[in-house]
C-alpha atoms as a PDB file:
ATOM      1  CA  UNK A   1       0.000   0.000   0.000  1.00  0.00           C
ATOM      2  CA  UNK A   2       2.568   2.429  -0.503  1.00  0.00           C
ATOM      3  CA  UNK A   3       0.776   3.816  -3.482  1.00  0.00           C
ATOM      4  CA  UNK A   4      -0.388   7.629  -2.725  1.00  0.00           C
ATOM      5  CA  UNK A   5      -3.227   6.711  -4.989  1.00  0.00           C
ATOM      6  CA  UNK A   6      -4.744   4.195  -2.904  1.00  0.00           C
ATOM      7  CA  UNK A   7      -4.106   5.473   0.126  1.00  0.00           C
ATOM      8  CA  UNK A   8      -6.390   8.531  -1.376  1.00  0.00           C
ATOM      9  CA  UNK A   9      -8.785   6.286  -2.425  1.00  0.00           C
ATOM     10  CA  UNK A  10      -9.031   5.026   0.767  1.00  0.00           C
ATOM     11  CA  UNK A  11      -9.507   7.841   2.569  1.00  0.00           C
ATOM     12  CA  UNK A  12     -12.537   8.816  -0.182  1.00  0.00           C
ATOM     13  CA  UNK A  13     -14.353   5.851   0.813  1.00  0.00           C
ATOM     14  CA  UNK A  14     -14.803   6.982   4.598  1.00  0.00           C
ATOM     15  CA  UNK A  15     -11.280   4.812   5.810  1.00  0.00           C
ATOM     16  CA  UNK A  16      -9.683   6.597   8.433  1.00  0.00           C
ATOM     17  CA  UNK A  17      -6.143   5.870   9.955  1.00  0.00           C
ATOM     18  CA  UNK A  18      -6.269   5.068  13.882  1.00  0.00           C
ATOM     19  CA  UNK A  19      -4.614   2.766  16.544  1.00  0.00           C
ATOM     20  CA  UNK A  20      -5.483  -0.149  18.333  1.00  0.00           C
ATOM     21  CA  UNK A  21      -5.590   1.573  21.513  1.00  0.00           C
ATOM     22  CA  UNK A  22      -8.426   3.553  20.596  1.00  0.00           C
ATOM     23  CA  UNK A  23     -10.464   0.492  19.402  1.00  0.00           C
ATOM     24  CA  UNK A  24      -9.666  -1.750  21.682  1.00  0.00           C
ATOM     25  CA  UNK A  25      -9.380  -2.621  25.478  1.00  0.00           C
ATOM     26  CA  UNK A  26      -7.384  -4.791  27.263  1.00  0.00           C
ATOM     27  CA  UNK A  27      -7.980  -6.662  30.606  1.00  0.00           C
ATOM     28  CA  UNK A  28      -5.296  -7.692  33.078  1.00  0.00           C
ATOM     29  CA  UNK A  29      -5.357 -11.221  34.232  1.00  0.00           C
ATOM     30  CA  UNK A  30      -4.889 -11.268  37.987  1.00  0.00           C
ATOM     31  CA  UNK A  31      -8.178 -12.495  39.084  1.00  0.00           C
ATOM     32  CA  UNK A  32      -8.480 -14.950  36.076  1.00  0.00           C
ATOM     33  CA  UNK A  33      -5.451 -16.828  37.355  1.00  0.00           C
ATOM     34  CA  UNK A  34      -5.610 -20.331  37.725  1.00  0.00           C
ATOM     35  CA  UNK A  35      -4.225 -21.174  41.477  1.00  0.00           C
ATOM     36  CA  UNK A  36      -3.555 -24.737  41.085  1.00  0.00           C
ATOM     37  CA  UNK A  37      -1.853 -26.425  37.983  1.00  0.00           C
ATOM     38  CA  UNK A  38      -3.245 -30.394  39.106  1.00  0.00           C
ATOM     39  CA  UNK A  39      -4.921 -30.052  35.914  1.00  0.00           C
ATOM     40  CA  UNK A  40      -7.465 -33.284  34.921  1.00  0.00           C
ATOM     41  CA  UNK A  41      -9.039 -33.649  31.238  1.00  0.00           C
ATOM     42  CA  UNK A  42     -12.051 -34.622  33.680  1.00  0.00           C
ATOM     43  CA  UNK A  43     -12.347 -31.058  34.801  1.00  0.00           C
ATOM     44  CA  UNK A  44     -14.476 -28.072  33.289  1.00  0.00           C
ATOM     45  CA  UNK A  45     -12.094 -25.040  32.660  1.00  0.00           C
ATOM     46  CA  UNK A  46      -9.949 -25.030  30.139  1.00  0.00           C
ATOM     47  CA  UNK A  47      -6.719 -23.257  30.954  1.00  0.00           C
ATOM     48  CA  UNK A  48      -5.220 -21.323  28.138  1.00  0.00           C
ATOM     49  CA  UNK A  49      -1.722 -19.880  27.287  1.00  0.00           C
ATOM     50  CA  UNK A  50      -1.298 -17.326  24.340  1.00  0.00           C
ATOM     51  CA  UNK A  51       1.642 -19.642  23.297  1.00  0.00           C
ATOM     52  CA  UNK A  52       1.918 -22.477  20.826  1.00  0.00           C
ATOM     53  CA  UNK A  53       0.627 -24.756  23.672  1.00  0.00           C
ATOM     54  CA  UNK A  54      -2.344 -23.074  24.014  1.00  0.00           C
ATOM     55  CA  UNK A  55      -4.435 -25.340  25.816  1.00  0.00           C
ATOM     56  CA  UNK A  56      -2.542 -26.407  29.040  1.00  0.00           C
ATOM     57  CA  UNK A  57      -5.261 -28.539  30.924  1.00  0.00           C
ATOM     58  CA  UNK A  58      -8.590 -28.643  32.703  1.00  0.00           C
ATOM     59  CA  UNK A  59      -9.170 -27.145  36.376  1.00  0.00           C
ATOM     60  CA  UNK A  60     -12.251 -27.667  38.615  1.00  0.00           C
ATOM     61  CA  UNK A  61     -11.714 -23.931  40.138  1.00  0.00           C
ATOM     62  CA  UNK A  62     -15.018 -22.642  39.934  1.00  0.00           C
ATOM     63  CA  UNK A  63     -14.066 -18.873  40.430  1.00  0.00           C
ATOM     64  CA  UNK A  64     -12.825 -16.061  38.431  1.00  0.00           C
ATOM     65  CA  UNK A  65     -13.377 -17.962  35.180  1.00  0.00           C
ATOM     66  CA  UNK A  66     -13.144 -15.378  32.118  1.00  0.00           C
ATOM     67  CA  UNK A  67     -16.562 -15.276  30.169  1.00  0.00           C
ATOM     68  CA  UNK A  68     -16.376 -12.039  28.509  1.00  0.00           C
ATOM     69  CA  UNK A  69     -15.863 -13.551  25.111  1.00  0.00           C
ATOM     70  CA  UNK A  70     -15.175 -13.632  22.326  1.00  0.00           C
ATOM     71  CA  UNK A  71     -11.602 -12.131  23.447  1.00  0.00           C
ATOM     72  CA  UNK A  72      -7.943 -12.336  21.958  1.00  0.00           C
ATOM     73  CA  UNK A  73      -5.777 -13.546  24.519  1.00  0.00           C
ATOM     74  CA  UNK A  74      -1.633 -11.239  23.597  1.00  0.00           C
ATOM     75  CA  UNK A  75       1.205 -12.446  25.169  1.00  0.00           C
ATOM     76  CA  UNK A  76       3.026  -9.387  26.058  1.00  0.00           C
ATOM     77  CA  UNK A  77       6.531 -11.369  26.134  1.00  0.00           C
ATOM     78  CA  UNK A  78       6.419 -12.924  22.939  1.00  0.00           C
ATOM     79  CA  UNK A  79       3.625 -10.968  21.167  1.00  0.00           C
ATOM     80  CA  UNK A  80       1.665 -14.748  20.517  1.00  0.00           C
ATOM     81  CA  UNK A  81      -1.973 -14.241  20.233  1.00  0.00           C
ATOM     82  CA  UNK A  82      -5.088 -16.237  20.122  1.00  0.00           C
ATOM     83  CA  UNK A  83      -8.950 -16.027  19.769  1.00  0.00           C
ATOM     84  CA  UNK A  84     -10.618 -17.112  22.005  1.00  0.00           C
ATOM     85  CA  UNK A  85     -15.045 -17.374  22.141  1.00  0.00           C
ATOM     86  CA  UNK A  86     -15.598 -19.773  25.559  1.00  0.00           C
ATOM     87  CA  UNK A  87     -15.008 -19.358  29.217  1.00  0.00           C
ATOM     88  CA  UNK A  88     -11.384 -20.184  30.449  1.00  0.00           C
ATOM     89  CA  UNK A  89      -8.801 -19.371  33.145  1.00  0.00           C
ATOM     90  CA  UNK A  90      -4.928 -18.540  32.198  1.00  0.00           C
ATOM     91  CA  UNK A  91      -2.126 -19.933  33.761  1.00  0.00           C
ATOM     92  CA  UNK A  92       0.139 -16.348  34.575  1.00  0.00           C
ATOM     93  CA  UNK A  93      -0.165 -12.571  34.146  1.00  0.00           C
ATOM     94  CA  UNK A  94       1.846 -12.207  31.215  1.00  0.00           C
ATOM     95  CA  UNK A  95      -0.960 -12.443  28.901  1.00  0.00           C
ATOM     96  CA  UNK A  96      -3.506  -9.480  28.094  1.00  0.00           C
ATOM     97  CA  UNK A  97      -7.215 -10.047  27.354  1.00  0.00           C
ATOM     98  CA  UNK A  98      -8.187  -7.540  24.092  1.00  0.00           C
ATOM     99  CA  UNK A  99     -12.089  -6.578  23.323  1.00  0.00           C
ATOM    100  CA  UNK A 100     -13.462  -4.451  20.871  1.00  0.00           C
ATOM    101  CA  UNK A 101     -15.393  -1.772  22.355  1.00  0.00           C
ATOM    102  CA  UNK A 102     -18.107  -2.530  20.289  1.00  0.00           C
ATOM    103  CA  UNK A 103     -19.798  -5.299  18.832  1.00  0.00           C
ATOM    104  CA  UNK A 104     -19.948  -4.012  15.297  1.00  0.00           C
ATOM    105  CA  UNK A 105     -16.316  -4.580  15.458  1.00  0.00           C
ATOM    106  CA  UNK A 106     -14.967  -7.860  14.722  1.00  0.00           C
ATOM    107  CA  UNK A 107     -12.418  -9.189  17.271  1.00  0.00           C
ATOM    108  CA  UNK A 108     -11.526 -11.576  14.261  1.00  0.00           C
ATOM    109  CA  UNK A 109     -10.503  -9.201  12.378  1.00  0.00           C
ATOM    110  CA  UNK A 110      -7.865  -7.508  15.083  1.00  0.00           C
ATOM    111  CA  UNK A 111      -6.480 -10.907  15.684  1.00  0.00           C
ATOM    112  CA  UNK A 112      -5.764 -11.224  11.884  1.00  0.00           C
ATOM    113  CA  UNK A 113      -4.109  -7.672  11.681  1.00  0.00           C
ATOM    114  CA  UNK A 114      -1.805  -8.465  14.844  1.00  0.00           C
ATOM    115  CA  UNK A 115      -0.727 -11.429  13.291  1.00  0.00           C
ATOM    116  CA  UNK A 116       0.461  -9.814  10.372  1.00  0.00           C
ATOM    117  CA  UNK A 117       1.840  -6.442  12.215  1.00  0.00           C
ATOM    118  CA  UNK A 118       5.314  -6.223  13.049  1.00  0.00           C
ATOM    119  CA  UNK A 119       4.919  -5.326  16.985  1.00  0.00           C
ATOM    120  CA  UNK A 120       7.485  -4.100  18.938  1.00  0.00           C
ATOM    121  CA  UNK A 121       8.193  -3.024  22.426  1.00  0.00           C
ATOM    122  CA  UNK A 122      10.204  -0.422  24.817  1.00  0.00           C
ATOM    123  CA  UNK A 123       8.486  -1.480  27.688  1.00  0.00           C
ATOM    124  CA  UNK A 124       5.800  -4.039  28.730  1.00  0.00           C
ATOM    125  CA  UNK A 125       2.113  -2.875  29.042  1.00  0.00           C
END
């Protein structure tokens, strides 16, 4: 896209340049924290990782399950992230939870343009 002329065009058409920041929030973790990794394929919860593993195990906590979904879990470390549209708990705090503001937006369609963003970092969040 670095043609002037279709940046123009887009910007005819109603586009507009923003940030992520602005159409997105993000959730800390803390209380979504599984306390007990004796994980059982016989329990409930899944308990999710923004990394390749992704799916970790099952708990039987019953508390401070994450059902605000459909979510993108971002690993602030490595920049991994996933979609995620069930409850679940996470495993640490250096994930982030990201929601559209609105439900017009589609979260899919963040999670596609992170993927293919280069991302980089001075600091954590």
């Amino acid at each position: 896209m670095d043609n002037p002329t279709k940046l123009k065009n887009l910007n005819m058409c109603g586009w507009s340049e923003t940030t992520f920041e602005k159409l997105l929030d993000y959730i800390q973790p803390k209380k979504f924290i599984v306390n007990s990794t004796d994980y059982n394929d016989k329990f409930k919860t899944p308990v999710l990782t923004a990394g390749k593993t992704f799916l970790l195990g099952y708990t039987n906590e019953d508390f401070g399950i994450f059902d605000s979904h459909p979510v993108i879990i971002f690993d602030d470390i490595t920049t991994a992230t996933k979609f995620v549209n069930f409850q679940f708990k996470v495993l640490c705090a250096e994930v982030f939870y990201l929601m559209t503001h609105n439900s017009i937006l589609n979260t899919l369609f963040f999670i596609y343009n992170l993927r293919i963003i280069k991302l980089s970092f001075t600091n954590q969040m």
